[in-house]
Structures are given as structure tokens and as C-alpha cells.
C-alpha atoms as a PDB file:
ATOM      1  CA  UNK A   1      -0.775   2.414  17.266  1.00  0.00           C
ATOM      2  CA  UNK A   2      -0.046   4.238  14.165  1.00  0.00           C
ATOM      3  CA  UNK A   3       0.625   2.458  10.636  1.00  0.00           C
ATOM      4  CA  UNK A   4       4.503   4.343  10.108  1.00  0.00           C
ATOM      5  CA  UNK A   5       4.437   2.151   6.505  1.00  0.00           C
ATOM      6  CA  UNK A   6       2.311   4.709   4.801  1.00  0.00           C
ATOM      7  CA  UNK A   7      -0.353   4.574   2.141  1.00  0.00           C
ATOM      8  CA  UNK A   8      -1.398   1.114   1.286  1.00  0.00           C
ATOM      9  CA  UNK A   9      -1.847   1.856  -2.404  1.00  0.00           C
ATOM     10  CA  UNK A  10      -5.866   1.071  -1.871  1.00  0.00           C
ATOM     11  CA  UNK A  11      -8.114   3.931  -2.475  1.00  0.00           C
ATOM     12  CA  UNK A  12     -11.245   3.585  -0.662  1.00  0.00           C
ATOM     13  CA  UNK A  13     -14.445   4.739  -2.729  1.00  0.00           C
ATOM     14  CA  UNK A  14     -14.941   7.828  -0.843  1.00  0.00           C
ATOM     15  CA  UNK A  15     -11.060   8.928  -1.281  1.00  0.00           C
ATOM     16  CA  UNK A  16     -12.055   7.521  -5.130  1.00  0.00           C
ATOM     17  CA  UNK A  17     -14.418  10.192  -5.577  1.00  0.00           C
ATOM     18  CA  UNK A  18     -12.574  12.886  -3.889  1.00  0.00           C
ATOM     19  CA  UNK A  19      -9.714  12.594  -5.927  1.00  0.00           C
ATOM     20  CA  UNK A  20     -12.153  12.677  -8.736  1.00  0.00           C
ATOM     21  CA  UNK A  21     -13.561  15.722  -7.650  1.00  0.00           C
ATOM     22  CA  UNK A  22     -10.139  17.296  -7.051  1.00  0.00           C
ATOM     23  CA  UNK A  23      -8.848  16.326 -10.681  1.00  0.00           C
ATOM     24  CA  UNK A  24     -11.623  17.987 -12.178  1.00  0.00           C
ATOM     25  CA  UNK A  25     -11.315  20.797 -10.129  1.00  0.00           C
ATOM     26  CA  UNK A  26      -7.518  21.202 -10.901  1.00  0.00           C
ATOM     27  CA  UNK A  27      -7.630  20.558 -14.706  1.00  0.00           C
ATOM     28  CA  UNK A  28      -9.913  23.632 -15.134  1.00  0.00           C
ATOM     29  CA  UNK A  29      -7.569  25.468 -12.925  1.00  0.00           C
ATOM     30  CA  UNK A  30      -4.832  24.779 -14.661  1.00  0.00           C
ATOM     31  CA  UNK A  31      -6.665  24.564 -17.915  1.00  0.00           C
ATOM     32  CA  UNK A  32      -4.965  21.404 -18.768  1.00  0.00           C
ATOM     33  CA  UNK A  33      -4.987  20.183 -22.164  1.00  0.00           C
ATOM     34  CA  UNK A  34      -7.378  16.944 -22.693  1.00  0.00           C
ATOM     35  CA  UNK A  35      -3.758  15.494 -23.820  1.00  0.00           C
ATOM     36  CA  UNK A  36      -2.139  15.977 -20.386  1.00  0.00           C
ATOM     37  CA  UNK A  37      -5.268  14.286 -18.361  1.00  0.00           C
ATOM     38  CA  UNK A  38      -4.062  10.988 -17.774  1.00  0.00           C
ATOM     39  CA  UNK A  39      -0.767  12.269 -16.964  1.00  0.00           C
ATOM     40  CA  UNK A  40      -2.053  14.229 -14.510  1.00  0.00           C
ATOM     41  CA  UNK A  41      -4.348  11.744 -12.930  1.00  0.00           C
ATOM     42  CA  UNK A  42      -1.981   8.940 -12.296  1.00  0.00           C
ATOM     43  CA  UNK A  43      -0.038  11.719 -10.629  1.00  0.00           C
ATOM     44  CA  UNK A  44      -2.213  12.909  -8.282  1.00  0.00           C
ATOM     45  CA  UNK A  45      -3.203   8.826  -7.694  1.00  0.00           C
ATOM     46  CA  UNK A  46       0.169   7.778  -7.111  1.00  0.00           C
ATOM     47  CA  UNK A  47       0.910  11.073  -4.796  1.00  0.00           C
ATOM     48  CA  UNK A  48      -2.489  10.076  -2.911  1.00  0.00           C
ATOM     49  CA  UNK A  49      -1.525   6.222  -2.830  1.00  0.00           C
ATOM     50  CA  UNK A  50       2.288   6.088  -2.621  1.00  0.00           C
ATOM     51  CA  UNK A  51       1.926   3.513  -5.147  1.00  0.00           C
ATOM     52  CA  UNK A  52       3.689   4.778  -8.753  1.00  0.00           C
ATOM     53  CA  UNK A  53       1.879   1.836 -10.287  1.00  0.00           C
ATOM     54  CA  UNK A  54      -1.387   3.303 -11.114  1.00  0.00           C
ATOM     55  CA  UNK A  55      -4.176   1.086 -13.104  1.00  0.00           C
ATOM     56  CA  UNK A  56      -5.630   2.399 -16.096  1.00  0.00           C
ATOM     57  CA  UNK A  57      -8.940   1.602 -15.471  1.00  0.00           C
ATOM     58  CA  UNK A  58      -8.416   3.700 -12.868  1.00  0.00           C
ATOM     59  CA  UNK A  59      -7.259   6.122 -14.426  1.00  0.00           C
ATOM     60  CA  UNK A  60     -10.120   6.244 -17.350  1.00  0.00           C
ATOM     61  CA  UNK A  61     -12.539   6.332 -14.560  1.00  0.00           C
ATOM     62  CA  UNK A  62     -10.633   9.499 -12.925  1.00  0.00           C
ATOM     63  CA  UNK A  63     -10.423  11.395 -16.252  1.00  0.00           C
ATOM     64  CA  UNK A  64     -13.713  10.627 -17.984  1.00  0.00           C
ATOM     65  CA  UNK A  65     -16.303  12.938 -18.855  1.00  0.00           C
END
């Protein structure tokens, strides 16, 4: 049986690193200013988690160097 309630709002440490991976990869495509990182990263977290509520420790962790 499928879970219709969508994305728990838990990131799993594998998905953690993949969206890691994929936020590095997108600010050099986009050539994002070091200003907009955080922005962008609890964007793509709450897109990925459904959960608008985003950490910042999470978010340091996503957009450090």
C-alpha cells in the first residue's frame, strides 16, 4: 500500500547527500551569488521534504564549503 500523505519531512542520509550534491551542482550552474545560498538550499529542502520549515543546521551543512 502506498503512503498518499507525501514526504515525511525526514531526509534520510543518502537523500542528505544527494541534495548536497545537487545544490552544489546547481549553484555553479546558475552561478549563484554566495548571498543567495541559503535561500536556495532551504528551497530545494523544503521542495524535496514538503516541509517549508527547514532547520538551519541543516541548511549550514547543505551550503558549506
Amino acid at each position: 500500500m502506498e503512503d498518499d500523505q507525501g514526504p515525511s519531512g525526514v531526509i534520510s542520509v543518502l537523500d542528505s547527500h544527494i541534495l548536497r550534491d545537487a545544490f552544489k551542482a546547481s549553484i555553479a550552474e546558475l552561478r549563484l551569488p554566495e548571498a543567495k545560498w541559503a535561500e536556495h538550499a532551504t528551497a530545494m529542502t523544503s521542495e524535496l521534504t514538503g516541509n517549508l520549515d527547514v532547520g538551519a543546521g541543516v541548511i549550514e551543512w547543505i551550503i558549506r564549503k
